[in-house]
Protein backbone atom coordinates (compact mmCIF):
# COMPACT_ATOMS: atom_id res chain seq x y z
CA UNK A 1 57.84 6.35 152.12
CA UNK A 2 61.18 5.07 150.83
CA UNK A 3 59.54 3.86 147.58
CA UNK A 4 57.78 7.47 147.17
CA UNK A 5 61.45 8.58 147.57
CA UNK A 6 63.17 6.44 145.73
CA UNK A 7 59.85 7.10 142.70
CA UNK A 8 60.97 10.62 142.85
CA UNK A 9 64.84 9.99 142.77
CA UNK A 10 64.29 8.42 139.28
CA UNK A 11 61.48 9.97 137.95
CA UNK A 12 62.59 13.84 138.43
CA UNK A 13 65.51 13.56 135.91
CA UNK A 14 63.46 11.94 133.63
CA UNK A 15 60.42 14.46 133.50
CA UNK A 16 63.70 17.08 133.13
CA UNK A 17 65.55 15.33 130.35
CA UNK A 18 61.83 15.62 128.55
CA UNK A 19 60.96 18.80 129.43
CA UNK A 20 64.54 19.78 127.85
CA UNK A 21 63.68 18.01 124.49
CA UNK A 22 60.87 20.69 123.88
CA UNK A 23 62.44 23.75 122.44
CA UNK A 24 62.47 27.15 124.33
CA UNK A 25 60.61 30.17 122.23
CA UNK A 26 61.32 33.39 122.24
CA UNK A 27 58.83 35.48 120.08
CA UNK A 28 60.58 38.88 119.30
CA UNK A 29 58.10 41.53 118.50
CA UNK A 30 59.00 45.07 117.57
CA UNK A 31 56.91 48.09 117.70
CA UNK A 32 56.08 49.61 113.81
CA UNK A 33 59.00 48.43 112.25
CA UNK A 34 58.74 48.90 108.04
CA UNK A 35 59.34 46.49 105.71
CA UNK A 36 62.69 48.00 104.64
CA UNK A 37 63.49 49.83 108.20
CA UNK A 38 66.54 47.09 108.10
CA UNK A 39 69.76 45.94 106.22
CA UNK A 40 68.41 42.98 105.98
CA UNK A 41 66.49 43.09 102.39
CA UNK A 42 63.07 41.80 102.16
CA UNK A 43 62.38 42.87 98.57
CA UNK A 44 64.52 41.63 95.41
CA UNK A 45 67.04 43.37 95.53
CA UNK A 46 68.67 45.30 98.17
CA UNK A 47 67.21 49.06 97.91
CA UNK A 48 69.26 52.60 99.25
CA UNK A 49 66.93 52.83 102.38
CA UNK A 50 68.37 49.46 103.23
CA UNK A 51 71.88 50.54 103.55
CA UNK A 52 70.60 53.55 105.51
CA UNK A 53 69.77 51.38 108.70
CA UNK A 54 72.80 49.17 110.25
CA UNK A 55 70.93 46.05 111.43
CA UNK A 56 73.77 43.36 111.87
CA UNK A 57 72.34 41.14 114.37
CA UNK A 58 69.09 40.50 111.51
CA UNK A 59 71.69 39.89 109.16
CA UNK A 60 73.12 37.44 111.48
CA UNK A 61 69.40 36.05 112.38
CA UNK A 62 68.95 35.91 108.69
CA UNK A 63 71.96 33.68 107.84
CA UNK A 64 70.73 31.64 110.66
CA UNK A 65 67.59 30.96 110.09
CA UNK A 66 64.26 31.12 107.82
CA UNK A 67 63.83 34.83 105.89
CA UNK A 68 60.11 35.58 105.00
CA UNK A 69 59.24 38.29 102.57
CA UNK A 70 55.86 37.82 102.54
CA UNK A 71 54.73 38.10 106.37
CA UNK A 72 51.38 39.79 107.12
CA UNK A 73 50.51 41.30 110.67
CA UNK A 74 47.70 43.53 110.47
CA UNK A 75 47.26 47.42 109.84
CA UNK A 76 48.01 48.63 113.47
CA UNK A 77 49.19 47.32 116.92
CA UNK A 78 46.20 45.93 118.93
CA UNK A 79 44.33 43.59 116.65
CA UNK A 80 47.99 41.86 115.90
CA UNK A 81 48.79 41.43 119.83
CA UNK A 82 45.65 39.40 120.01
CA UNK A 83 45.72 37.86 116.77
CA UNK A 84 48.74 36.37 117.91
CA UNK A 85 47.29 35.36 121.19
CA UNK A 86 44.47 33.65 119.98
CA UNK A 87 44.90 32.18 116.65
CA UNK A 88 42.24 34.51 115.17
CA UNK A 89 41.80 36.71 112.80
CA UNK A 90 40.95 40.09 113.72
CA UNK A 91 37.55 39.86 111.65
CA UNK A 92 36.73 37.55 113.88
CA UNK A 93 37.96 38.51 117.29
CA UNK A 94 36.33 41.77 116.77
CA UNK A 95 39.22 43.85 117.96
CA UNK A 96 40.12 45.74 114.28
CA UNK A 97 41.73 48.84 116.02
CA UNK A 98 43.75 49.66 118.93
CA UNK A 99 42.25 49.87 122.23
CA UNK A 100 42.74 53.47 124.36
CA UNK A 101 44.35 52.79 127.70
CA UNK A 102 40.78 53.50 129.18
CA UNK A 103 37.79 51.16 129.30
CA UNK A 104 34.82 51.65 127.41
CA UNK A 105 36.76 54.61 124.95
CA UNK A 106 36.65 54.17 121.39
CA UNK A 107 39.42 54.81 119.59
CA UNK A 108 37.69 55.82 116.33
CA UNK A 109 37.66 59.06 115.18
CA UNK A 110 34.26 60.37 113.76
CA UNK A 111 33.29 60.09 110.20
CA UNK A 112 30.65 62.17 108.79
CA UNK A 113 29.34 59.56 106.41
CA UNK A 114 29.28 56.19 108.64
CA UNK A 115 28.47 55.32 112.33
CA UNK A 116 31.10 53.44 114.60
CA UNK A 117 31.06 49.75 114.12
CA UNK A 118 30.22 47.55 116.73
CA UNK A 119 34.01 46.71 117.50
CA UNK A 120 35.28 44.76 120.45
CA UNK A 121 37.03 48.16 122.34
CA UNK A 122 38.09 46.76 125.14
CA UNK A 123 40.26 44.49 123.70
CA UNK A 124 41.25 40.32 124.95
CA UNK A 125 40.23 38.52 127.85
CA UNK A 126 40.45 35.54 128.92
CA UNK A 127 37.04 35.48 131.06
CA UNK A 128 33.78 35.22 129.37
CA UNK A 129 31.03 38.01 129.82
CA UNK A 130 32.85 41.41 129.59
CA UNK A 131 31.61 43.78 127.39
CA UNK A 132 32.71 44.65 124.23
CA UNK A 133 35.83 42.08 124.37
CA UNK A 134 37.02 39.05 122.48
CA UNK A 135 36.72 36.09 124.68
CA UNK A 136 39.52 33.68 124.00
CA UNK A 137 42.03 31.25 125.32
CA UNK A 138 45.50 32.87 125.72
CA UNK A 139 48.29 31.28 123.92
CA UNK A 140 50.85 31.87 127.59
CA UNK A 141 47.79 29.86 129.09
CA UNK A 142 47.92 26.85 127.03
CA UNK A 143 52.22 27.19 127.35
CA UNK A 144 52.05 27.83 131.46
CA UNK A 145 49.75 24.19 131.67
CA UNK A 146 52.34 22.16 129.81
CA UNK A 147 55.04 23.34 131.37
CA UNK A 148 56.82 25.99 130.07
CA UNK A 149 57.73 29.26 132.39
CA UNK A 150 56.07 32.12 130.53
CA UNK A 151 57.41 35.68 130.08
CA UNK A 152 56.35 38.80 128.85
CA UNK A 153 58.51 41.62 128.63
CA UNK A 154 57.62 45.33 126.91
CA UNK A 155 54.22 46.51 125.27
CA UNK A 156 51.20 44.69 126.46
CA UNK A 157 48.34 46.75 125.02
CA UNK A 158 46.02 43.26 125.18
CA UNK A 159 43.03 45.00 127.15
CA UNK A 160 41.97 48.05 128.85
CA UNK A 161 42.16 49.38 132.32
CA UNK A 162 39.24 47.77 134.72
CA UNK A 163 39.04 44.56 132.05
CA UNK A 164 41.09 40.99 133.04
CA UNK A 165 43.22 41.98 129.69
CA UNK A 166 44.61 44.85 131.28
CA UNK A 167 47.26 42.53 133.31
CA UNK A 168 49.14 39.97 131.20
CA UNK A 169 49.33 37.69 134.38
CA UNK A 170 45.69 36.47 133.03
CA UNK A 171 46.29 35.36 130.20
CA UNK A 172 49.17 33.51 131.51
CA UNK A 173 52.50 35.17 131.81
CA UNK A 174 54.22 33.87 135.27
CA UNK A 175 56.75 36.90 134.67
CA UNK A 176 55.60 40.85 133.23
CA UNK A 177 57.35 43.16 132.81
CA UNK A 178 56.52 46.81 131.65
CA UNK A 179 53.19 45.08 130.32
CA UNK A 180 50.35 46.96 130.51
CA UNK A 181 47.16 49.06 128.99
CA UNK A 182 48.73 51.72 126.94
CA UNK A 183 50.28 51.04 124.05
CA UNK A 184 53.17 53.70 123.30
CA UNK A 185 55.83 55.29 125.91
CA UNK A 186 55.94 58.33 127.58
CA UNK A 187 59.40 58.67 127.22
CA UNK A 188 62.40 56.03 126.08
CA UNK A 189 64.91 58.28 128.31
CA UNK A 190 66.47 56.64 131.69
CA UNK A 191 66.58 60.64 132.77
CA UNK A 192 63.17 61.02 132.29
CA UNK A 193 61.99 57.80 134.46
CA UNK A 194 60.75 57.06 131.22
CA UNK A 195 57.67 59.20 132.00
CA UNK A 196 57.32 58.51 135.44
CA UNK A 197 58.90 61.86 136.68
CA UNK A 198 58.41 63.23 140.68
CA UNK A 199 56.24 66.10 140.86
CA UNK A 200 54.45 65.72 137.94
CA UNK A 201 50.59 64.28 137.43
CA UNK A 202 50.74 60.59 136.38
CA UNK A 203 50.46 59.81 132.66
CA UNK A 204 48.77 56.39 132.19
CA UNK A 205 52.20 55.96 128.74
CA UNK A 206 54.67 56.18 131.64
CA UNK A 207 56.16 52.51 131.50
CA UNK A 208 55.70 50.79 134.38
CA UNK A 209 58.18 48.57 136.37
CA UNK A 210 61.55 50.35 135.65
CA UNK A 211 62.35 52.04 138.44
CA UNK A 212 66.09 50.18 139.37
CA UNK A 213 66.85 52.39 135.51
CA UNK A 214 65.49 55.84 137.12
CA UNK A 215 67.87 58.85 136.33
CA UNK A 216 70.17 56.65 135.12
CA UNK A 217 71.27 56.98 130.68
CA UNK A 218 69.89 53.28 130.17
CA UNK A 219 67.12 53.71 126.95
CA UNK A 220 64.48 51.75 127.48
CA UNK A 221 64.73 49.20 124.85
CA UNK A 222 67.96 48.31 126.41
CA UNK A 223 66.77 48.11 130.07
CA UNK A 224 63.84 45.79 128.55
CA UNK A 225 66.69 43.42 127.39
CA UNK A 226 68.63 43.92 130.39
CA UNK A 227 65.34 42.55 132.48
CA UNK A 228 64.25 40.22 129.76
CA UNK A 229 67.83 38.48 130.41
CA UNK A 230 67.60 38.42 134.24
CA UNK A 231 64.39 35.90 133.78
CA UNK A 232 65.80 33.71 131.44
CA UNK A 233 68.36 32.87 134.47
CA UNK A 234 65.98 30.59 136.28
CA UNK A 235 64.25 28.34 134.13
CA UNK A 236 68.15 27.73 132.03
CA UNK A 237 69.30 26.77 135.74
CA UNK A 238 65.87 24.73 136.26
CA UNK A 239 66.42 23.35 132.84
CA UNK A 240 62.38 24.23 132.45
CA UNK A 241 61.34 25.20 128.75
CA UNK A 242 60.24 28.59 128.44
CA UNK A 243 58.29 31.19 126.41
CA UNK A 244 59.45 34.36 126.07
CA UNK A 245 57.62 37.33 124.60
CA UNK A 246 59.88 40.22 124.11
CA UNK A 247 57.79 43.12 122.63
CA UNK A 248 59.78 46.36 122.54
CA UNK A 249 57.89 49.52 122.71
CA UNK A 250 60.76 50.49 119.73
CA UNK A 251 59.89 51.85 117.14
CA UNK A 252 57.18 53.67 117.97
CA UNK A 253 57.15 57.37 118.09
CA UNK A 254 58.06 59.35 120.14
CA UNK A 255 60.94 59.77 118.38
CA UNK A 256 63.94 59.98 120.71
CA UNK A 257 67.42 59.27 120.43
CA UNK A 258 69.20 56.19 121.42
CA UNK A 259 72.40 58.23 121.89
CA UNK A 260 74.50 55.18 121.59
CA UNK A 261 73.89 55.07 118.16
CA UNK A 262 72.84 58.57 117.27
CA UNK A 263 76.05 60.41 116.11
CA UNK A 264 77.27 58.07 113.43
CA UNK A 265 73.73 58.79 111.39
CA UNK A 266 74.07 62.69 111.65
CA UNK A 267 77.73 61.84 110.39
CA UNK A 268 76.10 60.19 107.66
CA UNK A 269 73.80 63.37 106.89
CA UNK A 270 70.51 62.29 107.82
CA UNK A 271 68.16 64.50 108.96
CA UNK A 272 67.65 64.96 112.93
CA UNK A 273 64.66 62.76 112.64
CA UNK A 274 65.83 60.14 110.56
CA UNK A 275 68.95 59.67 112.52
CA UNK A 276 66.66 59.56 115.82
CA UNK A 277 65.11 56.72 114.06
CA UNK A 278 67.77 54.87 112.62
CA UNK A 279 69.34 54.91 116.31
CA UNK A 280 66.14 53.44 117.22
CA UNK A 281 66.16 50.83 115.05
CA UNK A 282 69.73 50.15 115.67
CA UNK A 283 69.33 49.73 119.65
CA UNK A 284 66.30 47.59 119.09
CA UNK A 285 68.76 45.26 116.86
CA UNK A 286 71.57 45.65 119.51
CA UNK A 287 69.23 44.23 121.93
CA UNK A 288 68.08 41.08 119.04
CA UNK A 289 72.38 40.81 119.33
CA UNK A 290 72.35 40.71 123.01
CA UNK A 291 69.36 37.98 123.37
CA UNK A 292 71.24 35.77 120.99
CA UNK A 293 74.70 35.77 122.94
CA UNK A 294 73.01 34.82 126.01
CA UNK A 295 71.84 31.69 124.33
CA UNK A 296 74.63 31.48 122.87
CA UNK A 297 77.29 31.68 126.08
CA UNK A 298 74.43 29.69 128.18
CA UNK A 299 74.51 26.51 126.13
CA UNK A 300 70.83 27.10 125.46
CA UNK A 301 70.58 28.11 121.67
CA UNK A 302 70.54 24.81 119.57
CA UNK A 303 67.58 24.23 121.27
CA UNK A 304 65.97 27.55 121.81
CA UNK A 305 63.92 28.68 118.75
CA UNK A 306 63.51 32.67 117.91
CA UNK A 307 60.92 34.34 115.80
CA UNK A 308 61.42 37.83 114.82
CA UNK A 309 58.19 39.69 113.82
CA UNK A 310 56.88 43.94 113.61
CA UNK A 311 53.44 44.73 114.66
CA UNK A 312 52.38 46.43 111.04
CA UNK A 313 54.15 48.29 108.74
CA UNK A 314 56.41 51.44 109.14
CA UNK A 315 54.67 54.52 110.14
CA UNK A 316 53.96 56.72 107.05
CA UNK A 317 51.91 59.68 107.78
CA UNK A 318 53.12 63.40 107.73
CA UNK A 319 53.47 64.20 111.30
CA UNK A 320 56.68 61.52 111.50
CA UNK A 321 58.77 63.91 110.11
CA UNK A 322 60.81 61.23 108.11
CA UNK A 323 60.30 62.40 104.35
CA UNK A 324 57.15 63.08 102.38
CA UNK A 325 54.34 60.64 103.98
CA UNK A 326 53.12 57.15 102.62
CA UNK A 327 56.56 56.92 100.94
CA UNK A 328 58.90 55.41 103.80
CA UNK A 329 57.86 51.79 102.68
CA UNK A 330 58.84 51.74 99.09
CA UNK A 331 58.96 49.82 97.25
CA UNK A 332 55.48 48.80 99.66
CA UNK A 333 52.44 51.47 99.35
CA UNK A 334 51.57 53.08 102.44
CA UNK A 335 52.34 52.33 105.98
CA UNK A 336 50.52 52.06 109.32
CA UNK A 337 47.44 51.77 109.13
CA UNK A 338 46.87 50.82 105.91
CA UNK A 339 45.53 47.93 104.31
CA UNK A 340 48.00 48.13 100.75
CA UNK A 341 51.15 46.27 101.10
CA UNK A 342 53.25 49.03 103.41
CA UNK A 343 50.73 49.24 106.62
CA UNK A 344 50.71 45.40 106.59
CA UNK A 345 53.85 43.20 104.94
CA UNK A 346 56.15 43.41 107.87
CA UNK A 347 59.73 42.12 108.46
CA UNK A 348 59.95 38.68 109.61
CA UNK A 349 62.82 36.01 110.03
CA UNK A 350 62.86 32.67 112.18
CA UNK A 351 66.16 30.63 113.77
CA UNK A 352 64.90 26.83 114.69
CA UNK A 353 68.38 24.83 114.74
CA UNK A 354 67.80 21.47 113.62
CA UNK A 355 64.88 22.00 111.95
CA UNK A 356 64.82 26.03 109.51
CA UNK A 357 67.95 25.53 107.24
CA UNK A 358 70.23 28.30 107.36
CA UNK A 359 70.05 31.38 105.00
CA UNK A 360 66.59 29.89 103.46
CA UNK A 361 64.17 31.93 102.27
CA UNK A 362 60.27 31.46 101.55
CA UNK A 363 58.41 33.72 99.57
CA UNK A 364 54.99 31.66 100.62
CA UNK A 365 52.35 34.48 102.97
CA UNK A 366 51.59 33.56 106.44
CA UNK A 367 49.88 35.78 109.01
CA UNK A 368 50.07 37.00 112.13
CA UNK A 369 47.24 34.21 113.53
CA UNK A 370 49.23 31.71 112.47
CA UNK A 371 51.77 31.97 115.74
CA UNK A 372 49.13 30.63 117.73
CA UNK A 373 49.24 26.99 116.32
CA UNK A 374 52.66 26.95 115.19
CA UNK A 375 54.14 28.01 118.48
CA UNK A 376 52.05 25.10 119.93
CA UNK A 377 53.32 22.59 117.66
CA UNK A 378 57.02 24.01 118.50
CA UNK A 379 56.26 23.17 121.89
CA UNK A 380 55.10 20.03 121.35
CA UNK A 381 50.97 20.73 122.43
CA UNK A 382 49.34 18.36 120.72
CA UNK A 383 46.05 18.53 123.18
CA UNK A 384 44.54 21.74 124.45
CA UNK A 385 41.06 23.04 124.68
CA UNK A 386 40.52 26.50 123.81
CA UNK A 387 36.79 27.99 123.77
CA UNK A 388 37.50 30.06 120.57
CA UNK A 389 37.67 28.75 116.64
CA UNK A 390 41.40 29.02 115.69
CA UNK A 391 41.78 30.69 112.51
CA UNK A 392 45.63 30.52 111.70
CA UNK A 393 47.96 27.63 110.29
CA UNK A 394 50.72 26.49 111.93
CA UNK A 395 53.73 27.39 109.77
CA UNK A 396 56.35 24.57 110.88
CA UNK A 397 55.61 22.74 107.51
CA UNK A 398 56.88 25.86 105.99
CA UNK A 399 59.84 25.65 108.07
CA UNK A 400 61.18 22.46 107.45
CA UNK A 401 60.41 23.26 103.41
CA UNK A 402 60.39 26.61 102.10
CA UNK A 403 58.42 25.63 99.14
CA UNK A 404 55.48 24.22 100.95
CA UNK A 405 52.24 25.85 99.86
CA UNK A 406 49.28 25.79 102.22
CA UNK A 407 46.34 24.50 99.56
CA UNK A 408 43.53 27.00 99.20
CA UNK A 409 44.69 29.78 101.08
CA UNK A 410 43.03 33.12 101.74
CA UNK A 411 44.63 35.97 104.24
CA UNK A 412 41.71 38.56 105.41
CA UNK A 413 42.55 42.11 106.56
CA UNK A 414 39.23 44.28 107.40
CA UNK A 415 39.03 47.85 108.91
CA UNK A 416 35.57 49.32 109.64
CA UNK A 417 36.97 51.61 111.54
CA UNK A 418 38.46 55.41 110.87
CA UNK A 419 41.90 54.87 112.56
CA UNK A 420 43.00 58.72 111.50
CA UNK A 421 41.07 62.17 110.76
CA UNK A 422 42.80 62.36 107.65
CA UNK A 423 42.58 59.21 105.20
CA UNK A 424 45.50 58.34 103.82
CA UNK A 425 45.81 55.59 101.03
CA UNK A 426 44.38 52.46 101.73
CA UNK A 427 43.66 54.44 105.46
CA UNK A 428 40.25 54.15 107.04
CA UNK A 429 37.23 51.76 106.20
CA UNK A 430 38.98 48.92 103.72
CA UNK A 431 39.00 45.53 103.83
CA UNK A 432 41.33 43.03 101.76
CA UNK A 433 41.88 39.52 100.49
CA UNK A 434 44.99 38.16 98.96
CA UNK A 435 44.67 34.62 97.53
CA UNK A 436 48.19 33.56 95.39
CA UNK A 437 49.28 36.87 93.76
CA UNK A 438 46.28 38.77 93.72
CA UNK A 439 44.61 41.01 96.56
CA UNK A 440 41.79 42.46 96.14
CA UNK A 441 40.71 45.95 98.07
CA UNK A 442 37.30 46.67 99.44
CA UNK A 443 36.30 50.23 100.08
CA UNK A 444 33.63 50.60 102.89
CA UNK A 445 32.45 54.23 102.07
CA UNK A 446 31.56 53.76 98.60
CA UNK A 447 31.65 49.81 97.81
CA UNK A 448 34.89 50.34 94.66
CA UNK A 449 37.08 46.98 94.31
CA UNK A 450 40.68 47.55 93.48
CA UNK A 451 42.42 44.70 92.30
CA UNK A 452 46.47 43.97 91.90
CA UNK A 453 48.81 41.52 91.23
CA UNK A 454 51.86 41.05 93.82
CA UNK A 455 53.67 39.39 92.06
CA UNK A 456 53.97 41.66 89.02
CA UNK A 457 53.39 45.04 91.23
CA UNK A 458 54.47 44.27 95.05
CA UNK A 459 53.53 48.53 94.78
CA UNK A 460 50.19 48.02 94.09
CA UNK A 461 50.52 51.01 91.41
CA UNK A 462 48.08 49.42 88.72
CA UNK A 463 44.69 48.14 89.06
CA UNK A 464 43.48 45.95 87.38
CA UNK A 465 39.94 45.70 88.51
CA UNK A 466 38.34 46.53 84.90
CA UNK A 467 40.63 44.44 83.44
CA UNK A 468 39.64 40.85 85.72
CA UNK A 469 35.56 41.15 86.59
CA UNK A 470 35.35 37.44 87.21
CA UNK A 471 38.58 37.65 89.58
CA UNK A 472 37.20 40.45 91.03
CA UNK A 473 33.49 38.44 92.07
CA UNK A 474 35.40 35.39 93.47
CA UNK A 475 37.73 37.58 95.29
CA UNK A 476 34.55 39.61 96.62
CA UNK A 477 32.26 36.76 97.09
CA UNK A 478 34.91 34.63 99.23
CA UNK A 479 35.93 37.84 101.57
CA UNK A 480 32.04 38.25 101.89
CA UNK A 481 31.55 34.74 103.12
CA UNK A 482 34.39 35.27 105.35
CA UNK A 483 33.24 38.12 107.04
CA UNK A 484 29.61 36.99 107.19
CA UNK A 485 31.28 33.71 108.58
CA UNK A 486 33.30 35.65 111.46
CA UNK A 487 30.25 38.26 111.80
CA UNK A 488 32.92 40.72 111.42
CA UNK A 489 31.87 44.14 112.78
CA UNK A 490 30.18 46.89 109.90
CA UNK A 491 29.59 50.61 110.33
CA UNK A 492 26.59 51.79 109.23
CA UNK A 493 25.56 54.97 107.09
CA UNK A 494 24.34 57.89 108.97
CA UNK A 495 22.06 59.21 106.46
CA UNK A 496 20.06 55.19 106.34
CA UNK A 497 21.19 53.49 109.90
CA UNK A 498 21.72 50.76 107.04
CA UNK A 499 25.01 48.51 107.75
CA UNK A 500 27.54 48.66 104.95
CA UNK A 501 27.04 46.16 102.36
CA UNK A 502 29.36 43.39 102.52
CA UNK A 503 31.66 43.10 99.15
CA UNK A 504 29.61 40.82 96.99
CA UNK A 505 26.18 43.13 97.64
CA UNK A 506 27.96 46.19 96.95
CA UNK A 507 29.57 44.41 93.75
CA UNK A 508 25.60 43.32 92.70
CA UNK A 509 24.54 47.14 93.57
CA UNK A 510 27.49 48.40 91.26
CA UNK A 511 27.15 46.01 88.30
């Protein structure tokens, strides 16, 4: 018994001193946060709608750390959120839209011309056999086995109610809070209970797990930081590595003032809705501020690293009230939901000290699938089993040199699904490929091929389809493989119960 004593006297340090050599991670996701929704510029040159937004603690990330202005999530929430979860891309998980809080609800809208695709609407889990979901190991899992305390705070939205997906606790957070099936709030307001209000019916968007911030003027995103905090306490005492996944509900609609920040962007004369959403934005970077002086004044932040990620692009359509629609983006085309530049190039920046040099910059793509492996590498997971096929590259090459260019490189985007009634640009039933500069466009309904060139028109404003035929086959033809590789879920036509060609047989049936 002494020498079982005396084994544990010297070996506990030890296992602590290692477990402290593997960095702590903190993924920062926010809610539908645009390309140029920040001060921080992503484009060439610093635009007006950048110094409309006061952003100071992305500034300060960005001087810090690693800037990306080419970062791809995909068109809308869901299919990111398990992307990131599972290494896969969302042609291949199956979940290409957002899943309704409810099970078994598709969250298509009807189309006139093509049935619903066979989509996975029921979102992740982590347990084989449930219908219509994409059976995968969790990233948190994989973290929780080797050590790390895992922590989600904010927007869940993984899986729907009555599925193992529904509770983030399965796919292995120790810690949740506010995680859970829907995927927007009821309300942001402290007064409101955000949503939860006495004598009124519940609403499945009321945010759960809040209730020490009922009636009081705390907004939500700053309540979220305010818990997100209170957990780091334990495993910084413990000296335990940990993963946190802070995912703000912010920005996403509804729109309603953070009135901390509210008044000085009236001053400014913005409309009532842009300054609504410019406070947003601002209290979702005041929280970024507040996560890094915690590391900071807990001696935990030279070896903590931070990755600061949106969801998709900026919301664009009419009903946000912000300007005329698909415009918020520029110089990017479209927003939300959209498969040109603005629904999917999202704001990105990482802070790894030791390793990311500060202020660097790399214009090289990476996805939202690629978190999976790189996060693992961060930590050091060099063995796991997973029972999916990994899809993304781990970045941390990329990290250490800006310049590195992953060899042979395609990103996939694909959509068979009609995320709004009313299409929009690059809205509803595409599917894309971007290999080096070019990205080519796939329209379901009618098989036509757009074709641009990023770097000559990041706006996508000229096609050059006519122009490039033979970059237009091998840019149809490899997508095509892709998908057929993935079995990506097709609609099919109404009028023929015929599944919509895949790119290369509706380029043969054009030419």
């Amino acid at each position: 018994m002494k020498r079982l004593f005396l084994f544990i006297i010297l070996i506990l340090p030890a296992l602590a001193i290692q477990a402290q050599q593997r960095p702590n991670i903190i993924v920062f996701l926010v809610d539908d946060m645009g390309w140029m929704d920040t001060s921080v510029p992503f484009a060439d040159k610093v635009y007006p709608v950048n110094k409309r937004y006061h952003t100071p603690n992305m500034e300060r990330l960005a001087r810090e750390g690693m800037k990306f202005t080419s970062a791809y999530a995909t068109p809308v929430c869901t299919p990111s959120r398990v992307s990131m979860l599972t290494g896969m891309n969302a042609a291949h998980h199956g979940v290409t839209n957002w899943t309704t809080p409810w099970k078994d609800r598709n969250s298509d809208t009807p189309d006139e011309q093509l049935n619903f695709a066979n989509w996975n609407i029921n979102g992740l889990s982590p347990i084989a056999g449930v219908p219509q979901t994409a059976y995968a190991t969790p990233l948190p899992q994989l973290l929780q086995e080797n050590g790390y305390m895992t922590i989600h705070i904010g927007k869940g939205h993984w899986g729907t109610a009555g599925t193992p997906g529904a509770n983030p606790h399965n796919l292995g957070f120790m810690v949740n809070v506010a995680g859970h099936v829907a995927g927007r709030p009821l309300s942001y307001l402290g007064e409101q209970n955000y949503g939860n209000m006495p004598g009124k019916s519940y609403n499945i968007h009321a945010v759960p797990d809040m209730a020490e911030y009922y009636g009081s003027e705390t907004y939500l995103t700053e309540a979220l930081t305010l818990e997100a905090l209170k957990t780091l306490e334990a495993p910084i005492r413990n000296k335990q590595p940990f993963f946190l996944h802070l995912a703000h509900y912010a920005v996403h609609d509804p729109y309603e003032p953070d009135k901390r920040f509210l008044q000085k962007y009236l001053d400014t004369g913005l409309s009532q809705t842009e300054a609504i959403y410019a406070s947003m934005v601002e209290g979702m970077d005041k929280s970024l501020g507040d996560v890094l002086n915690y590391l900071e004044n807990n001696g935990v932040d030279d070896n903590t690293v931070l990755i600061f990620m949106s969801d998709n692009g900026g919301l664009s359509l009419s009903y946000a009230g912000r300007g005329e629609a698909h415009t918020q983006n520029f110089p990017l085309k479209a927003g939300k939901g959209s498969v040109y530049e603005g629904g999917i190039r999202v704001p990105m920046l990482v802070k790894w000290p030791g390793v990311v040099k500060p202020a660097s910059v790399t214009h090289m793509p990476v996805i939202i699938e690629d978190f999976f492996p790189t996060i693992l590498e961060m930590a050091q997971v060099e063995k796991y089993e997973v029972v999916q096929k990994v899809d993304g590259q781990s970045f941390v090459p990329l990290l250490r040199s800006p310049k590195q260019r992953p060899a042979g490189r395609a990103l996939v985007w694909h959509v068979p699904n009609k995320w709004t009634e009313q299409d929009g640009p690059g809205i509803n039933y595409r599917s894309a490929i971007r290999e080096g500069d070019w990205k080519l466009i796939y329209h379901l309904r009618d098989g036509k091929m757009e074709l641009y060139n990023l770097e000559n028109d990041i706006g996508e404003s000229t096609d050059l389809a006519a122009k490039h035929p033979k970059r237009v086959k091998a840019l149809a033809t490899e997508l095509a493989q892709q998908l057929r590789q993935w079995e990506a879920p097709m609609p099919s036509f109404k009028s023929t119960g015929k599944p919509v060609p895949m790119p290369d047989e509706a380029l043969q049936s054009i030419n």
